[in-house]
C-alpha atoms as a PDB file:
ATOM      1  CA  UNK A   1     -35.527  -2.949 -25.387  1.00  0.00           C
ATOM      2  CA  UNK A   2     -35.803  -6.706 -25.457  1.00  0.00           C
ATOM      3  CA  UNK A   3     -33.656  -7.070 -28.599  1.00  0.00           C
ATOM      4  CA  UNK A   4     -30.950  -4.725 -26.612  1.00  0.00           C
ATOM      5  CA  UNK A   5     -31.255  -7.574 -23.658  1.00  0.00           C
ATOM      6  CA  UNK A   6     -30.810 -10.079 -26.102  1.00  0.00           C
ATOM      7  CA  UNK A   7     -27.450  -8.363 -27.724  1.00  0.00           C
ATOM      8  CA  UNK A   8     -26.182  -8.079 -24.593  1.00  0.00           C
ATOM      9  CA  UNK A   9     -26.479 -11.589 -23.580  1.00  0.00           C
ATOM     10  CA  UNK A  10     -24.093 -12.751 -26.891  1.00  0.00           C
ATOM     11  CA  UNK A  11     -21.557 -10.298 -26.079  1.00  0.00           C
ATOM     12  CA  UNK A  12     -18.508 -12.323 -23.910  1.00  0.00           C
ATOM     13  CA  UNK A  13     -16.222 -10.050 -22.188  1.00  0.00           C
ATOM     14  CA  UNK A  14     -13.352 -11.188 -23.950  1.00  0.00           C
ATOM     15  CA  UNK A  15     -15.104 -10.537 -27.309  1.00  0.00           C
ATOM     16  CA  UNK A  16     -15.666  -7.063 -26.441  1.00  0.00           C
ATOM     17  CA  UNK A  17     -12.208  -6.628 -25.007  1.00  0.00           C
ATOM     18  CA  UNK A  18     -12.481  -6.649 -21.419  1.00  0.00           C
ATOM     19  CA  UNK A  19      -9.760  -8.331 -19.773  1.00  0.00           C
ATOM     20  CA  UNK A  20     -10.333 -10.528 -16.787  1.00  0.00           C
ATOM     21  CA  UNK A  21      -9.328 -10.001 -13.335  1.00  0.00           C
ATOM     22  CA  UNK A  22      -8.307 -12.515 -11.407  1.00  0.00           C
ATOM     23  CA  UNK A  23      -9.422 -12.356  -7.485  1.00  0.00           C
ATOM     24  CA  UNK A  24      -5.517 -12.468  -6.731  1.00  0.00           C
ATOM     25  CA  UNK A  25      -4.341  -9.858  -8.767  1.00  0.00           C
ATOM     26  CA  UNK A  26      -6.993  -7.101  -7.767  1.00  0.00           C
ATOM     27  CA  UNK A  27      -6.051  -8.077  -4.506  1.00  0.00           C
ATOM     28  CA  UNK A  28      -2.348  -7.772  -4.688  1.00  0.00           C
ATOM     29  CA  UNK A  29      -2.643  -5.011  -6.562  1.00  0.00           C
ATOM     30  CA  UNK A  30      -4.796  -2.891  -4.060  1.00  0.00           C
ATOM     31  CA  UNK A  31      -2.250  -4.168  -1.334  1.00  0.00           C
ATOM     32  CA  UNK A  32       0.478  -3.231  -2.913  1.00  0.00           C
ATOM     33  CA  UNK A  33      -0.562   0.036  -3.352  1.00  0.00           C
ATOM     34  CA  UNK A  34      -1.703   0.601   0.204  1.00  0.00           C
ATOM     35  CA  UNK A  35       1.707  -0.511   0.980  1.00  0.00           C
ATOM     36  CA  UNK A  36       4.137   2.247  -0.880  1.00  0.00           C
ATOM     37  CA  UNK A  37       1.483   4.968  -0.141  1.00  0.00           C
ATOM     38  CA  UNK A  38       2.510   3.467   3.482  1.00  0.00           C
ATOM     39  CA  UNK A  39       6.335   3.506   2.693  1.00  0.00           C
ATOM     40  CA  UNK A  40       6.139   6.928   1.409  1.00  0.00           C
ATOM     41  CA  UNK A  41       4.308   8.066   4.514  1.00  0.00           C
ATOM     42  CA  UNK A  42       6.625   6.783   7.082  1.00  0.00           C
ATOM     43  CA  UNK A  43       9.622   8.205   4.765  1.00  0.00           C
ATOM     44  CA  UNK A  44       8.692  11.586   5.080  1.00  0.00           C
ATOM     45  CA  UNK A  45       7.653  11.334   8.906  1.00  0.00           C
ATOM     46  CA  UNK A  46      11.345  10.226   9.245  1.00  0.00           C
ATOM     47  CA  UNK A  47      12.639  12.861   7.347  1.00  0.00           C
ATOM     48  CA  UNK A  48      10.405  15.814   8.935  1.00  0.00           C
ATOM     49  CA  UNK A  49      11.570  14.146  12.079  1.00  0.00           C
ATOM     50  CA  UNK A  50      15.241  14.268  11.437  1.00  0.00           C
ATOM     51  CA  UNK A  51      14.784  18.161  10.609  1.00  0.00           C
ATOM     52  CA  UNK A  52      13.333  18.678  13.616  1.00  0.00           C
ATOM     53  CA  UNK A  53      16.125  16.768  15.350  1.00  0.00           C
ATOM     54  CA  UNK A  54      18.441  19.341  13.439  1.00  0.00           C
ATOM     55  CA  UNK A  55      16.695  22.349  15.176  1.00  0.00           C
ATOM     56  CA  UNK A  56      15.654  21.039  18.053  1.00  0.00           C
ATOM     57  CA  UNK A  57      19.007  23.276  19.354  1.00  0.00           C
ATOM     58  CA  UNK A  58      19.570  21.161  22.653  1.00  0.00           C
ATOM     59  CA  UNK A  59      15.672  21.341  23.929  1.00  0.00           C
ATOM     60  CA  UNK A  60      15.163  18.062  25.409  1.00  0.00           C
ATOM     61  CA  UNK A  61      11.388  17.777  24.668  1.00  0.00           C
ATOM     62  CA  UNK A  62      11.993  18.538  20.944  1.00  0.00           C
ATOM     63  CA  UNK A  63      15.191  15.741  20.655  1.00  0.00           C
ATOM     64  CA  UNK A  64      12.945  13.519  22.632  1.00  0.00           C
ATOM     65  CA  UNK A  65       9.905  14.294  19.816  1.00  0.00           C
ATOM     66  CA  UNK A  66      12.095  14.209  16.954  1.00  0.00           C
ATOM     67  CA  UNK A  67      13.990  10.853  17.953  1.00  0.00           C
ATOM     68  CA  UNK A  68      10.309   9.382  18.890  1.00  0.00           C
ATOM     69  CA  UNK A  69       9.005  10.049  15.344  1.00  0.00           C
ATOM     70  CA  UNK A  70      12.031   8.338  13.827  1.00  0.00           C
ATOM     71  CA  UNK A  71      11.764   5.633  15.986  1.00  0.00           C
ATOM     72  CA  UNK A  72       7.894   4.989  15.321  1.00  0.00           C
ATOM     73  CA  UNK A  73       8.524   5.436  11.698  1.00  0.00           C
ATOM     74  CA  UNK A  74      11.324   3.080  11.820  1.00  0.00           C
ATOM     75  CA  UNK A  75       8.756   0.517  13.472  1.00  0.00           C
ATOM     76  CA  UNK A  76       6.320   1.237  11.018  1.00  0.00           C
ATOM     77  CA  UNK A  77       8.325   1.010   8.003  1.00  0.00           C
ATOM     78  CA  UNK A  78       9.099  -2.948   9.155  1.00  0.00           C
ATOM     79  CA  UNK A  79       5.619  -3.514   9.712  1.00  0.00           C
ATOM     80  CA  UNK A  80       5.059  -2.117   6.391  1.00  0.00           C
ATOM     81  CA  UNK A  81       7.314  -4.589   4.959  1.00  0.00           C
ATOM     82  CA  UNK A  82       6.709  -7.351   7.074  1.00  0.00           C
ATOM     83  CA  UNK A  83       2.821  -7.419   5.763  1.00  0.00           C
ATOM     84  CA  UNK A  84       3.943  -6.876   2.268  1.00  0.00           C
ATOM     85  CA  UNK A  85       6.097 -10.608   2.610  1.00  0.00           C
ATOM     86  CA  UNK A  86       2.748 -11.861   4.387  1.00  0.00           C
ATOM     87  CA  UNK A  87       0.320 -11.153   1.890  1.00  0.00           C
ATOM     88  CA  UNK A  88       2.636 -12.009  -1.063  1.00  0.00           C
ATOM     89  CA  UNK A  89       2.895 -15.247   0.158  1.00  0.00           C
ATOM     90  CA  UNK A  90      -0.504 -15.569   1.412  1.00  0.00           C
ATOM     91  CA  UNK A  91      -1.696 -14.661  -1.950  1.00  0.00           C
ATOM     92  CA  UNK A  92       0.611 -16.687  -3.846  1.00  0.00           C
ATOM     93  CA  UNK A  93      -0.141 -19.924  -2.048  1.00  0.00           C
ATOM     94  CA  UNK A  94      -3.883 -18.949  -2.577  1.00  0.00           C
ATOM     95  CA  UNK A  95      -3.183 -17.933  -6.362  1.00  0.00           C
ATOM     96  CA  UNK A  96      -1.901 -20.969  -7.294  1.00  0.00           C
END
């Protein structure tokens, strides 16, 4: 067991071929991905709301619903992207 300790030790991740993460780049990367799963979300609200828009046939609580959804969607979407030009920046100043 001790000689297995010992191996270990000499073994460098880049030897072994483990590539190194920088802080920055795991953190962009998770971001980024919360961000289109986010984009993707609020695309699809927007769309299921303009459907329901469609066959809302006149009913004022449905057109009211449907335009509501687009609107928050809308909203979101730009908050989406406004955070997305945040971080970037925050994380590129911090990067280097």
């Amino acid at each position: 067991m001790q000689s297995l300790y010992f191996l270990a030790t000499k073994i460098s991740a880049g030897g072994a071929g483990v590539p190194k993460l920088e802080a920055d780049s795991v953190i962009n990367g998770v971001l980024n991905t919360a961000y289109i799963a986010a984009g993707i979300a609020a695309v699809i609200v927007i769309i299921i709301s303009a459907i329901f828009y469609v066959i809302s046939q006149g009913d004022a609580s449905k057109v009211k619903r449907a335009k509501d959804g687009i609107l928050y969607s809308i909203v979101g979407l730009a908050v989406v992207m406004l955070a997305f030009v945040l971080t970037n920046y925050v994380v590129g100043r911090i990067g280097g």
